[in-house]
PDB file of N, CA and C in Angstrom:
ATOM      1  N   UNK A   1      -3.504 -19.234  20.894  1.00  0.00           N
ATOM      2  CA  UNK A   1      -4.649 -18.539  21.462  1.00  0.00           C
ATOM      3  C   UNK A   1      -4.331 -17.054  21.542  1.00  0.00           C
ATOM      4  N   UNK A   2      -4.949 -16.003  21.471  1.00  0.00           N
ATOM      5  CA  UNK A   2      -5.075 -14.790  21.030  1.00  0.00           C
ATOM      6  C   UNK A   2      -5.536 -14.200  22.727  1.00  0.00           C
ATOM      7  N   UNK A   3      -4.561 -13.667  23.524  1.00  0.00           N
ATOM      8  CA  UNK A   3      -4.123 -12.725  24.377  1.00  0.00           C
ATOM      9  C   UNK A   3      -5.664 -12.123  24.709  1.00  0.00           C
ATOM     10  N   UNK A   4      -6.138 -11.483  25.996  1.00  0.00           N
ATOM     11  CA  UNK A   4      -6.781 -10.823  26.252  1.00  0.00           C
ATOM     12  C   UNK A   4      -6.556  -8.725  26.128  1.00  0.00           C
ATOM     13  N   UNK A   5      -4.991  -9.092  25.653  1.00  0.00           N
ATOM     14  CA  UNK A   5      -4.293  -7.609  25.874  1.00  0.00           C
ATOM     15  C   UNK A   5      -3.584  -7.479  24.635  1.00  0.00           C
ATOM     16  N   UNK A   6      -3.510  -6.029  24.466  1.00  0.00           N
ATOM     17  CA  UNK A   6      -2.622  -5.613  23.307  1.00  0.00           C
ATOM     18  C   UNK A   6      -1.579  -4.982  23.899  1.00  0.00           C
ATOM     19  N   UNK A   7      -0.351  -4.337  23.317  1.00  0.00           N
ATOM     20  CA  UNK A   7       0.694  -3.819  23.745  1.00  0.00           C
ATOM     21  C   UNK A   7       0.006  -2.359  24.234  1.00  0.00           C
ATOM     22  N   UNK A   8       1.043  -1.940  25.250  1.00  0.00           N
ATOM     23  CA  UNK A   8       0.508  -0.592  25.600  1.00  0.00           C
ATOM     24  C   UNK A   8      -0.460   0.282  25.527  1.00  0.00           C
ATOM     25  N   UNK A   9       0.648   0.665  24.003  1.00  0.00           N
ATOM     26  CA  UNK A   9       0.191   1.989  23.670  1.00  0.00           C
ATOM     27  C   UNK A   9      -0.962   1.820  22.955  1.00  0.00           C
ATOM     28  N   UNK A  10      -1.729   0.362  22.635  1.00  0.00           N
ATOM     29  CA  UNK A  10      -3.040   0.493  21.977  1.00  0.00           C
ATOM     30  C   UNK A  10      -4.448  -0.487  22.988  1.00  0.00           C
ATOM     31  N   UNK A  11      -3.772   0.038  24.342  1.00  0.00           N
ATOM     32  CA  UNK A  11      -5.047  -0.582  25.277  1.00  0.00           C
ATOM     33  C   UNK A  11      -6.297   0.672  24.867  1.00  0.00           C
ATOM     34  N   UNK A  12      -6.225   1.746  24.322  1.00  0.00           N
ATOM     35  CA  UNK A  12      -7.840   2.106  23.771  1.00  0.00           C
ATOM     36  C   UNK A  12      -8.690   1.117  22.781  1.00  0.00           C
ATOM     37  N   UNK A  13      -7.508   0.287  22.405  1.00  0.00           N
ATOM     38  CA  UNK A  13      -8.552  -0.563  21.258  1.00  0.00           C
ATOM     39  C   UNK A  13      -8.893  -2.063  22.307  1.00  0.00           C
ATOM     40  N   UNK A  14      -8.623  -2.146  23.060  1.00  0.00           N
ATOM     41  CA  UNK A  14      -8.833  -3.232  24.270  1.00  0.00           C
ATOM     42  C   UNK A  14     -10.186  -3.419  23.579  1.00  0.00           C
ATOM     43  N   UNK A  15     -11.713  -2.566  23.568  1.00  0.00           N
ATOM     44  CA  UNK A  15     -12.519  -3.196  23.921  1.00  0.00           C
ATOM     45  C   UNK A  15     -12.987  -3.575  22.204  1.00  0.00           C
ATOM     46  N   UNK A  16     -12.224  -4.440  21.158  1.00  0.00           N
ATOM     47  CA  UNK A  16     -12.491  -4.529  20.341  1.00  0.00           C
ATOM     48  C   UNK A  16     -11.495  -6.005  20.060  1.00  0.00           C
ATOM     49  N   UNK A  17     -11.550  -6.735  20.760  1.00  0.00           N
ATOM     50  CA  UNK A  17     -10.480  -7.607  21.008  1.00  0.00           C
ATOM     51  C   UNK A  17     -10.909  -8.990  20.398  1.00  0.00           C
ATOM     52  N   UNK A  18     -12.644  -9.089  20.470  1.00  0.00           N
ATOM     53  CA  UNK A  18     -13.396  -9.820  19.609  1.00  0.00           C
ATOM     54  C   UNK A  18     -13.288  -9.760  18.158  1.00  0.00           C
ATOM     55  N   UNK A  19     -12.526  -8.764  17.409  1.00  0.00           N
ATOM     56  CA  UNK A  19     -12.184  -8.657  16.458  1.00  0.00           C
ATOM     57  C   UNK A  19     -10.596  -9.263  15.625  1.00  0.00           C
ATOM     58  N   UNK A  20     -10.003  -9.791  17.100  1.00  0.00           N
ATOM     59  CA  UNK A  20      -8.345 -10.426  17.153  1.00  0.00           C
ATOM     60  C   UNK A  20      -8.269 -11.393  17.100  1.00  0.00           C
ATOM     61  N   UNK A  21      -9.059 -12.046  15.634  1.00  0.00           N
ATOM     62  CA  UNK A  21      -9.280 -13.296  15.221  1.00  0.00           C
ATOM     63  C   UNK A  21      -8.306 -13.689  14.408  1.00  0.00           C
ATOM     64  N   UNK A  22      -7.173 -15.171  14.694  1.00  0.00           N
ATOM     65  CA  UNK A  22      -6.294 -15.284  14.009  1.00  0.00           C
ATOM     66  C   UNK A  22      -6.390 -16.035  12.508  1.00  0.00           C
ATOM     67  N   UNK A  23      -7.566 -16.452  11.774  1.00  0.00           N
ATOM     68  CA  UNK A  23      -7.921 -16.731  10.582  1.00  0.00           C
ATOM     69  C   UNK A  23      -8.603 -16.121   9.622  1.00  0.00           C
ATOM     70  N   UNK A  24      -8.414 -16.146   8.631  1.00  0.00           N
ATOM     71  CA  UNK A  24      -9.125 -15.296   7.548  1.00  0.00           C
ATOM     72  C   UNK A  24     -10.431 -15.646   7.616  1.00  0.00           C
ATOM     73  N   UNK A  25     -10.537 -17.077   7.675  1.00  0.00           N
ATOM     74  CA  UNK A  25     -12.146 -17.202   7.673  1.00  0.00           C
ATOM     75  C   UNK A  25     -12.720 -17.061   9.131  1.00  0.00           C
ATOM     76  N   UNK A  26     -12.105 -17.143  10.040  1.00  0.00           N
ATOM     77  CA  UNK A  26     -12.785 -16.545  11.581  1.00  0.00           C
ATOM     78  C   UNK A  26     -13.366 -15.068  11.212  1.00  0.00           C
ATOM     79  N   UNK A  27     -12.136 -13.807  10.550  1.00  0.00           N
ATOM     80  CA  UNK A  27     -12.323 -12.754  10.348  1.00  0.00           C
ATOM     81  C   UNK A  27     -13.320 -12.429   9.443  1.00  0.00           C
ATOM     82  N   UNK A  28     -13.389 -13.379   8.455  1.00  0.00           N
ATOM     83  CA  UNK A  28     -15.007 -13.149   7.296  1.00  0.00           C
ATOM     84  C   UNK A  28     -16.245 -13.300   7.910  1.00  0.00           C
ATOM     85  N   UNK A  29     -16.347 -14.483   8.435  1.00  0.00           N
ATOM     86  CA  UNK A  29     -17.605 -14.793   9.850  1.00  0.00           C
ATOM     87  C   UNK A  29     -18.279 -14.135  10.450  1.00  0.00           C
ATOM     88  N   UNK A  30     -17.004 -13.412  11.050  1.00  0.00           N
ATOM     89  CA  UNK A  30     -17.258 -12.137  11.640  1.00  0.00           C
ATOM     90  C   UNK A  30     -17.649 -11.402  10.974  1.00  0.00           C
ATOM     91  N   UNK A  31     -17.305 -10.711  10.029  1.00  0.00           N
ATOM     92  CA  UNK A  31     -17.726  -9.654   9.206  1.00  0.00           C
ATOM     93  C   UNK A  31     -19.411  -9.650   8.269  1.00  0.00           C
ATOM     94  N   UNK A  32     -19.377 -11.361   8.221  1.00  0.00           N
ATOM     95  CA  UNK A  32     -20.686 -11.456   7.560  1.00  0.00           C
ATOM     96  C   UNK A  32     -21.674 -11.452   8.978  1.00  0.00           C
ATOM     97  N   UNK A  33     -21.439 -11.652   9.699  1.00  0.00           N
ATOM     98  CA  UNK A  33     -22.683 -12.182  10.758  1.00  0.00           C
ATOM     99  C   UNK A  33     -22.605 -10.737  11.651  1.00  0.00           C
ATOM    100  N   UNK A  34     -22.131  -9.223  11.400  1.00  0.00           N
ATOM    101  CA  UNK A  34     -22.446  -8.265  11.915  1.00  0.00           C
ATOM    102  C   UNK A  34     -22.820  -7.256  11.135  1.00  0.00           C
ATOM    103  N   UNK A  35     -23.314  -6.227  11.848  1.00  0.00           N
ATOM    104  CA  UNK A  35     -24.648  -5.446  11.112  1.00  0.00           C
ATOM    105  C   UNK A  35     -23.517  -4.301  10.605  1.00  0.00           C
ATOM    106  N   UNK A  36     -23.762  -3.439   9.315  1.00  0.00           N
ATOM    107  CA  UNK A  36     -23.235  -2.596   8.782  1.00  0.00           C
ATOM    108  C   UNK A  36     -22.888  -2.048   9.560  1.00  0.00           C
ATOM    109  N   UNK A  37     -23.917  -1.436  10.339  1.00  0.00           N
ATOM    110  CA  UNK A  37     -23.470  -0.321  11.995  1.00  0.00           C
ATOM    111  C   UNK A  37     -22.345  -0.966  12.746  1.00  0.00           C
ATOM    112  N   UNK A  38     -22.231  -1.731  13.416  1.00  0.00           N
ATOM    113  CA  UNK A  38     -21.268  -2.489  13.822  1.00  0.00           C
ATOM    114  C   UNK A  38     -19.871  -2.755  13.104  1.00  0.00           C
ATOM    115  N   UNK A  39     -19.397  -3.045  11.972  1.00  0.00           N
ATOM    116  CA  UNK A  39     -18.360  -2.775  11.324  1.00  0.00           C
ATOM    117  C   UNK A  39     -18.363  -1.249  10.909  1.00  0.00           C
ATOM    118  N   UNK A  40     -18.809  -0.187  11.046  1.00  0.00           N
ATOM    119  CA  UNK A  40     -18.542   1.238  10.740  1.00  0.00           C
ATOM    120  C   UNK A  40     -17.541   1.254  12.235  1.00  0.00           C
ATOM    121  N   UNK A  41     -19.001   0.917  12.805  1.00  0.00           N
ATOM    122  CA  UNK A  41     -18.478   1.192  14.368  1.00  0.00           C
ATOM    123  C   UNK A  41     -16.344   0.979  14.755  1.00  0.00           C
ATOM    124  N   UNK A  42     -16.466  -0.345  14.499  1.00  0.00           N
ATOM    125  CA  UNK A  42     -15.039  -0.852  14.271  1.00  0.00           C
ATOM    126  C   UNK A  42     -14.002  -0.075  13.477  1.00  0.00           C
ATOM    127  N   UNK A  43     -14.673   0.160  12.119  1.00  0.00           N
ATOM    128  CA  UNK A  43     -13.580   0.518  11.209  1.00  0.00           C
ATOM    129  C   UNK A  43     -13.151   1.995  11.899  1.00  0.00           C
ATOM    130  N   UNK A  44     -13.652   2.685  12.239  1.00  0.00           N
ATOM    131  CA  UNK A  44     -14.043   4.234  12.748  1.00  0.00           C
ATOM    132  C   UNK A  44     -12.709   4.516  14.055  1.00  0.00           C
ATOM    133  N   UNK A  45     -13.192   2.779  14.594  1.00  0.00           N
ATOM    134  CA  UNK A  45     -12.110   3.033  15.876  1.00  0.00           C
ATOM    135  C   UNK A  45     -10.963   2.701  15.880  1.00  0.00           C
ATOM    136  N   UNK A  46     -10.870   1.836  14.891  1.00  0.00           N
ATOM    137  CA  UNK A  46      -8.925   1.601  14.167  1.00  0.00           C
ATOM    138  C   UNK A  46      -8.727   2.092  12.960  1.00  0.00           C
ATOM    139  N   UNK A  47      -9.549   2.910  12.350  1.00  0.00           N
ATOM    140  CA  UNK A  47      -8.497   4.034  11.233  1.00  0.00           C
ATOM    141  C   UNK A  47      -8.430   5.333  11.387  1.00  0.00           C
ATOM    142  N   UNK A  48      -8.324   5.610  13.039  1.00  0.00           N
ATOM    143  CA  UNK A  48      -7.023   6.823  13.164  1.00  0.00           C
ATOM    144  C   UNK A  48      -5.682   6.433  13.903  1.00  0.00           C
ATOM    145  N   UNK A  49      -5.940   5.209  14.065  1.00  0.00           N
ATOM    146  CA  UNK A  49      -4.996   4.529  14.931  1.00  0.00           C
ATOM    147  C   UNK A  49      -4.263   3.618  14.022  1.00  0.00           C
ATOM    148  N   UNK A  50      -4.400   3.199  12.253  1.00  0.00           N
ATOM    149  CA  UNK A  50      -3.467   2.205  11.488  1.00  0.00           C
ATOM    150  C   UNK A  50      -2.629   2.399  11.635  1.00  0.00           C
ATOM    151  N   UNK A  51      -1.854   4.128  11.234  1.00  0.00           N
ATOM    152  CA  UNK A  51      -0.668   4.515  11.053  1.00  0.00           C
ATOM    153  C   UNK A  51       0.211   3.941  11.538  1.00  0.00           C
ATOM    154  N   UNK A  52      -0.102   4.315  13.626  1.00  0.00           N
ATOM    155  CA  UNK A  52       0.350   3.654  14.172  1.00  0.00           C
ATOM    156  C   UNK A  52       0.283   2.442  14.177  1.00  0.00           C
ATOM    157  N   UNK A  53      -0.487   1.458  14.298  1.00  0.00           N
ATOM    158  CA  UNK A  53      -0.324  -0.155  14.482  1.00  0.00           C
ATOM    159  C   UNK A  53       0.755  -0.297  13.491  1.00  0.00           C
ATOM    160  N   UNK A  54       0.368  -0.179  12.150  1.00  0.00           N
ATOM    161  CA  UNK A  54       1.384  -0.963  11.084  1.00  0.00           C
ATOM    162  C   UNK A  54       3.105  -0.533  11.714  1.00  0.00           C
ATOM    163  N   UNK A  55       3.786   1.094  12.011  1.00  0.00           N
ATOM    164  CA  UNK A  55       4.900   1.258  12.355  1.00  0.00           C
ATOM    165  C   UNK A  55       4.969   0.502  13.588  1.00  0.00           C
ATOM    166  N   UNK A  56       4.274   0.467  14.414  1.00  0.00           N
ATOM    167  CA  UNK A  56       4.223  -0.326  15.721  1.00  0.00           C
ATOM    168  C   UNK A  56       5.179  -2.090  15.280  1.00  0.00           C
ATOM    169  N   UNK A  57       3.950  -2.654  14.254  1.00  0.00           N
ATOM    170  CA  UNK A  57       4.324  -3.927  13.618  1.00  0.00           C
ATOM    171  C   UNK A  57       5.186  -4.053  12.945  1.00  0.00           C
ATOM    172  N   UNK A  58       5.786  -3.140  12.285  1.00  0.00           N
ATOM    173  CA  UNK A  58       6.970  -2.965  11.195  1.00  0.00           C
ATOM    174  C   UNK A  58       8.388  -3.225  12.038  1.00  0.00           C
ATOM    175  N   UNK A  59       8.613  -3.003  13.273  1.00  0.00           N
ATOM    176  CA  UNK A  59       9.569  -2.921  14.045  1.00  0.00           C
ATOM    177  C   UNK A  59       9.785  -4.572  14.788  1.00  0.00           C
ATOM    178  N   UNK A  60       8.566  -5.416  14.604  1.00  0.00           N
ATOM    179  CA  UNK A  60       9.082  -6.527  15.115  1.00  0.00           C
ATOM    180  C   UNK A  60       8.751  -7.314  13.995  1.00  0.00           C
ATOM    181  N   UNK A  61      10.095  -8.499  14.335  1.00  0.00           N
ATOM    182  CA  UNK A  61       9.874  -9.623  13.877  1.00  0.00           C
ATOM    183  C   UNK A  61       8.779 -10.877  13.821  1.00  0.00           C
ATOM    184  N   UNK A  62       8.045 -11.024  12.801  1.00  0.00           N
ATOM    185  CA  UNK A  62       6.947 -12.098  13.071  1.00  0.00           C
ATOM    186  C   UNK A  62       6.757 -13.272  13.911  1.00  0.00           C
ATOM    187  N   UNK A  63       8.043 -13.814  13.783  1.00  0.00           N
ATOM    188  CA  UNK A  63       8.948 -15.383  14.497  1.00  0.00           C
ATOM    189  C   UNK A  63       8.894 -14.528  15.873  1.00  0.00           C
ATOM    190  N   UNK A  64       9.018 -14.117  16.585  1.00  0.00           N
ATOM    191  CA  UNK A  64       9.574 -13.701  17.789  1.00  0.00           C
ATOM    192  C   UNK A  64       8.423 -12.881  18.168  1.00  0.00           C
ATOM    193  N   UNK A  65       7.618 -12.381  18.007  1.00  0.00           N
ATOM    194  CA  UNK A  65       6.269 -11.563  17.941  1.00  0.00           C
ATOM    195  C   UNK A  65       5.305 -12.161  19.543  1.00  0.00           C
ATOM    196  N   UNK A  66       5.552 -11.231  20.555  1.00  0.00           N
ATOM    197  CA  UNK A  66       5.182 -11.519  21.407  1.00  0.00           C
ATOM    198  C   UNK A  66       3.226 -11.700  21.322  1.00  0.00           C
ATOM    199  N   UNK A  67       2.570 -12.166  21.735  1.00  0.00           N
ATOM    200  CA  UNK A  67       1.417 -12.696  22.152  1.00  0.00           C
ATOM    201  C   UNK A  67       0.809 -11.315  21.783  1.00  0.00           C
ATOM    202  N   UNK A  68       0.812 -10.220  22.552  1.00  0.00           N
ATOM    203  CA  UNK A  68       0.069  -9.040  22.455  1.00  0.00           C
ATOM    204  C   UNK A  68       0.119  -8.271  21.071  1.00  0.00           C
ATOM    205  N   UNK A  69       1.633  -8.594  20.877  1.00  0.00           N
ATOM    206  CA  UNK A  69       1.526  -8.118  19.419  1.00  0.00           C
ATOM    207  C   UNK A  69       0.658  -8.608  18.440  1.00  0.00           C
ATOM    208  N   UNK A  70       1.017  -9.990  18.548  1.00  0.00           N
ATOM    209  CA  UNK A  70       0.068 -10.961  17.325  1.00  0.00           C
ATOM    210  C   UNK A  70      -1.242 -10.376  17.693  1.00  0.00           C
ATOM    211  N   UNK A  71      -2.216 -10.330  18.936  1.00  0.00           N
ATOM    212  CA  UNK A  71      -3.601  -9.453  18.620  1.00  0.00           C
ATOM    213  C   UNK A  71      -3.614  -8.476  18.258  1.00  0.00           C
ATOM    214  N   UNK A  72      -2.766  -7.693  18.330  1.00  0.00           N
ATOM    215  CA  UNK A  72      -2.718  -6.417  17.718  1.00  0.00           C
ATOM    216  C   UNK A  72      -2.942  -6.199  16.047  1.00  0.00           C
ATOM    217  N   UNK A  73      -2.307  -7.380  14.981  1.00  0.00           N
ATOM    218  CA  UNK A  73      -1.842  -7.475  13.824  1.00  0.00           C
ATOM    219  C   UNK A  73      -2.698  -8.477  13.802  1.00  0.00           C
ATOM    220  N   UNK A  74      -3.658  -9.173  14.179  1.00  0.00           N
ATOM    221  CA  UNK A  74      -5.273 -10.096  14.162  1.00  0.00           C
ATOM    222  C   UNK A  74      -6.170  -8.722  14.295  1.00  0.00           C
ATOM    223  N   UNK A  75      -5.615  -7.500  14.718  1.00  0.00           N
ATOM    224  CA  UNK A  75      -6.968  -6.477  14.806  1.00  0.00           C
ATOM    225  C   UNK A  75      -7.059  -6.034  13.529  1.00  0.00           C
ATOM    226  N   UNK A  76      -5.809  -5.837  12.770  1.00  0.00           N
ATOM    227  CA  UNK A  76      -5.244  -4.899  11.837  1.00  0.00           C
ATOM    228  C   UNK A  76      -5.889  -5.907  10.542  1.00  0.00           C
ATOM    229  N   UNK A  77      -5.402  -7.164  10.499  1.00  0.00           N
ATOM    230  CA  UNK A  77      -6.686  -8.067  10.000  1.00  0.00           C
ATOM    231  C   UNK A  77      -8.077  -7.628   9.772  1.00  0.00           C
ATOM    232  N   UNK A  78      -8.057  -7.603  10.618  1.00  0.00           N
ATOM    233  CA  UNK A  78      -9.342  -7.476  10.730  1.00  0.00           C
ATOM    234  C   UNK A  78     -10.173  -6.282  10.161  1.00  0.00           C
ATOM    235  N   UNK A  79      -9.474  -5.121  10.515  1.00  0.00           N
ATOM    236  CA  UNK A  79      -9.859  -3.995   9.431  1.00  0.00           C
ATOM    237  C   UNK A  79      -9.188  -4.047   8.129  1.00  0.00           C
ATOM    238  N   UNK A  80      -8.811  -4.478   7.745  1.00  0.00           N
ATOM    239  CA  UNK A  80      -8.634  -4.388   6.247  1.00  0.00           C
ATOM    240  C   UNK A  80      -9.538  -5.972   5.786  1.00  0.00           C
ATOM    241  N   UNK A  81     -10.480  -6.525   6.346  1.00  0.00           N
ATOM    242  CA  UNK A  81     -11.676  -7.536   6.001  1.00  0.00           C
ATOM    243  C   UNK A  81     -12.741  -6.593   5.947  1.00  0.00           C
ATOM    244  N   UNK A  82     -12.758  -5.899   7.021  1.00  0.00           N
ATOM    245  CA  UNK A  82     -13.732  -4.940   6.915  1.00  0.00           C
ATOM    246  C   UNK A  82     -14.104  -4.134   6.251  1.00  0.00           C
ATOM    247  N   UNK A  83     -12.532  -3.015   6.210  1.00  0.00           N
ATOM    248  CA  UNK A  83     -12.464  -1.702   5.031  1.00  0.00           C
ATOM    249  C   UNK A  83     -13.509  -1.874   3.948  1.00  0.00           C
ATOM    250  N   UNK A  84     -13.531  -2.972   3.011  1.00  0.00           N
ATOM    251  CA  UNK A  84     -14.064  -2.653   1.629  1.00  0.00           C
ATOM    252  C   UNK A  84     -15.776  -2.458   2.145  1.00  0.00           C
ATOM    253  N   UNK A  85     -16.040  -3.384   3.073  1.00  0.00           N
ATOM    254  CA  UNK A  85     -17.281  -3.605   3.513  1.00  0.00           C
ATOM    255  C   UNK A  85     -18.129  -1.835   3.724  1.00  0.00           C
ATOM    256  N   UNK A  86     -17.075  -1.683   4.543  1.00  0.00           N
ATOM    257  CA  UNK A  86     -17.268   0.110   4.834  1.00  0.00           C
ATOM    258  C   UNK A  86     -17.204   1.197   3.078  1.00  0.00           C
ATOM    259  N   UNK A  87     -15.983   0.689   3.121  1.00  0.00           N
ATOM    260  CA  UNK A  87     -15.672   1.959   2.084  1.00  0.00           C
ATOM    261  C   UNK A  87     -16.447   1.828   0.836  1.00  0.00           C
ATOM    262  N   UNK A  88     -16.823   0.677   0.235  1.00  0.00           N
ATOM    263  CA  UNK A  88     -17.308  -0.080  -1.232  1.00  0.00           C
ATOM    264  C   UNK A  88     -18.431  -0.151  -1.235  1.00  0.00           C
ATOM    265  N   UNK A  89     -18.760  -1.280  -0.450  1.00  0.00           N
ATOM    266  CA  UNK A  89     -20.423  -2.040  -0.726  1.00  0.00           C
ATOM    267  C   UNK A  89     -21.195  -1.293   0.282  1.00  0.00           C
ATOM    268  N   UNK A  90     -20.939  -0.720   1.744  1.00  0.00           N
ATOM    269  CA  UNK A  90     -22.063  -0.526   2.035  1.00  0.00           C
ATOM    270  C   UNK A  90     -22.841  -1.568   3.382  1.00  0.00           C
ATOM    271  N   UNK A  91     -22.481  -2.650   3.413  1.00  0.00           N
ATOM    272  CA  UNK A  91     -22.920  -3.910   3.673  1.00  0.00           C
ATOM    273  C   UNK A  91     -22.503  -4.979   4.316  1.00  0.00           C
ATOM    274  N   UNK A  92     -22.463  -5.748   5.008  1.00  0.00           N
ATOM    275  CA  UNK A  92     -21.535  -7.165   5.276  1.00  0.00           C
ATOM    276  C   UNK A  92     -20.759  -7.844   4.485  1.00  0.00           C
ATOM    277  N   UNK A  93     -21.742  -8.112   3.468  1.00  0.00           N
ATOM    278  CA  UNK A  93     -21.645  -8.793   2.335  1.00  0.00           C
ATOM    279  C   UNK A  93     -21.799  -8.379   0.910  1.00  0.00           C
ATOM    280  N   UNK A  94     -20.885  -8.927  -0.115  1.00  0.00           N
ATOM    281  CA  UNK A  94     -21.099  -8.269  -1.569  1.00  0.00           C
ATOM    282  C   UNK A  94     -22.456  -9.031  -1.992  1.00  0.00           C
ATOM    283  N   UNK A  95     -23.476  -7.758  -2.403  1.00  0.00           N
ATOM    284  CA  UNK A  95     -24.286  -8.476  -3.343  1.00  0.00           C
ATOM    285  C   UNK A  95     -24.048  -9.152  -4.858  1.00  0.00           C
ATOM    286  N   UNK A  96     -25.181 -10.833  -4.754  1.00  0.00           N
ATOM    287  CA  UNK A  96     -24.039 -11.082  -5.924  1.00  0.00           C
ATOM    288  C   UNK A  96     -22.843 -11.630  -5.699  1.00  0.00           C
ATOM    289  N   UNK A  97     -22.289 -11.308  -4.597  1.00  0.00           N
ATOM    290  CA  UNK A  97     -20.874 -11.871  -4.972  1.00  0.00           C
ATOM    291  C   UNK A  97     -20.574 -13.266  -4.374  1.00  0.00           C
ATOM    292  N   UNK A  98     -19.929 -13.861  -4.650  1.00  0.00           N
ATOM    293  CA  UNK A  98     -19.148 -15.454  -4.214  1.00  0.00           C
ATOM    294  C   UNK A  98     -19.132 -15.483  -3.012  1.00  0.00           C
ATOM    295  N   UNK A  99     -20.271 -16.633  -2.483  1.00  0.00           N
ATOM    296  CA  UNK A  99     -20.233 -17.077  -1.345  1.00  0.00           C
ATOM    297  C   UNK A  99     -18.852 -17.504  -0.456  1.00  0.00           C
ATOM    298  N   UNK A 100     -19.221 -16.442   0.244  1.00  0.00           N
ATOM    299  CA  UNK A 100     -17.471 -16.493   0.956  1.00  0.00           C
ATOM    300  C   UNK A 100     -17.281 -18.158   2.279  1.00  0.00           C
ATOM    301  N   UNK A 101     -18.529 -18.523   2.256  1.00  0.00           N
ATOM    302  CA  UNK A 101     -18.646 -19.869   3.013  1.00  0.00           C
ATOM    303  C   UNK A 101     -18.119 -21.057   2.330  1.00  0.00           C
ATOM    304  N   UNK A 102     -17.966 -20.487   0.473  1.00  0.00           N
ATOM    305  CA  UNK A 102     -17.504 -21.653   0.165  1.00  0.00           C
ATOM    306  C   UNK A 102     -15.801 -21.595  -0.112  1.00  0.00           C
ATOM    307  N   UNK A 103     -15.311 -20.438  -0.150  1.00  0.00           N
ATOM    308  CA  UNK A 103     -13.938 -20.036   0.021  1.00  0.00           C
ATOM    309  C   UNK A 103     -13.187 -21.189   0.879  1.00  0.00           C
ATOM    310  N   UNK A 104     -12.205 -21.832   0.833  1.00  0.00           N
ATOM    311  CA  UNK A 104     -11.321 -22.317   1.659  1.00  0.00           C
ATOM    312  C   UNK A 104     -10.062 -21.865   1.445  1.00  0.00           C
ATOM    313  N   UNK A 105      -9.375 -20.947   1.925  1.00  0.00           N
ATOM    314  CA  UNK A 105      -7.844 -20.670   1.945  1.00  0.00           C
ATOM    315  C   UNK A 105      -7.188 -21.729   2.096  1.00  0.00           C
ATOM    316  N   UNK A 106      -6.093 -22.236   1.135  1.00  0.00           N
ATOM    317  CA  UNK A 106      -5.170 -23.013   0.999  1.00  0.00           C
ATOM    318  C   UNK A 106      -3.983 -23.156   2.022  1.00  0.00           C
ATOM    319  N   UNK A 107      -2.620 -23.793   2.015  1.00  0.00           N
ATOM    320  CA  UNK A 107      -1.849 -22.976   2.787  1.00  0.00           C
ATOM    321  C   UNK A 107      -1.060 -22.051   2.038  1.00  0.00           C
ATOM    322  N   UNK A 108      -0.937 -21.473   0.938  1.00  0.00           N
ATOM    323  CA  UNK A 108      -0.744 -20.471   0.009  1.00  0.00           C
ATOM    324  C   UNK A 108      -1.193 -19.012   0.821  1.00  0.00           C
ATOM    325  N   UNK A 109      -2.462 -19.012   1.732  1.00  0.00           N
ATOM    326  CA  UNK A 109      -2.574 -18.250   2.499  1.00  0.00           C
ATOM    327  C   UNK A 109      -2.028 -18.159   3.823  1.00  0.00           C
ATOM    328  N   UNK A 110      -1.840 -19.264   4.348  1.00  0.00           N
ATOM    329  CA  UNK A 110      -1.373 -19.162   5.625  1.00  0.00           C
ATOM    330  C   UNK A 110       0.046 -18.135   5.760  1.00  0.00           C
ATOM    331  N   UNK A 111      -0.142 -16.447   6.266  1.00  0.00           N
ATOM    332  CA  UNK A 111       0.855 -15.628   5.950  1.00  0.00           C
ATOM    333  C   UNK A 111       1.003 -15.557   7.790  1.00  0.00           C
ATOM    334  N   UNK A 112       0.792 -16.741   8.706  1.00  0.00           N
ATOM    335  CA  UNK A 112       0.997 -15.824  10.144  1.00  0.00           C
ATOM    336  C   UNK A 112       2.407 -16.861  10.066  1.00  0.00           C
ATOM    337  N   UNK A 113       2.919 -16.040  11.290  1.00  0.00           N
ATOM    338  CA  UNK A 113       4.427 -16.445  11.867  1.00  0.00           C
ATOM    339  C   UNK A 113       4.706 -18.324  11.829  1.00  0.00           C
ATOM    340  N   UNK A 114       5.771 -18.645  11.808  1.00  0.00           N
ATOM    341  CA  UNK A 114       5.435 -20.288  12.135  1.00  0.00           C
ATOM    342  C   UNK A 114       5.352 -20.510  13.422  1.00  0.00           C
ATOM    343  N   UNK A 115       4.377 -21.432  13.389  1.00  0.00           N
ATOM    344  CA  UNK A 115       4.356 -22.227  14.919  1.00  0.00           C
ATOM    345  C   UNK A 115       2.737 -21.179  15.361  1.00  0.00           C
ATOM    346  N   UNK A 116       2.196 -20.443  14.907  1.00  0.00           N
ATOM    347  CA  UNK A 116       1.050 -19.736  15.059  1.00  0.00           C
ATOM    348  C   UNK A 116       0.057 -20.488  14.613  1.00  0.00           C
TER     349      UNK A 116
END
């Protein structure tokens, strides 16, 4: 289960915590079922803050990755589901493109810590 809190130094992103979804397809869901405005909104408020998250994440170990961290790196997820949405299409969703409802990630994807 995914923490109500992030580490410290990134309680400004606290109120985006609905976004600290630990599956790829939780994180697509999300992304399809909110309005363009709403993912700008998001992307806007964690990309002056990546730099930091990723060095933040780079310093711990996945296996050992306390609770707050893991939402932190479910946020970071989460904008890079988003990014193309923002930067590319424009949109929620690619027009045209492959119904992402019918996507099932394998465990080939499963990249979180074990025991997560």
């Amino acid at each position: 289960m995914t923490p109500n809190t992030l580490p410290d130094a990134f309680a400004d992103l606290g109120s985006w915590m609905e976004w600290s979804l630990p599956t790829m397809g939780e994180r697509s869901a999300q992304r399809q079922a909110c309005s363009i405005s709403d993912l700008e909104a998001f992307y806007h408020a964690m990309l002056p803050r990546m730099a930091d998250v990723l060095d933040f994440l780079a310093e711990i170990a996945p296996d050992d990755a306390p609770a707050e961290a893991m939402a932190l790196l479910h946020l970071a997820h989460s904008f890079a589901e988003v990014a193309p949405a923002v930067e590319c299409f424009g949109q929620p969703a690619v027009s045209y493109g492959y119904d992402v409802a019918r996507f099932i990630p394998g465990p080939e994807w499963a990249r979180e810590p074990s025991g997560q």
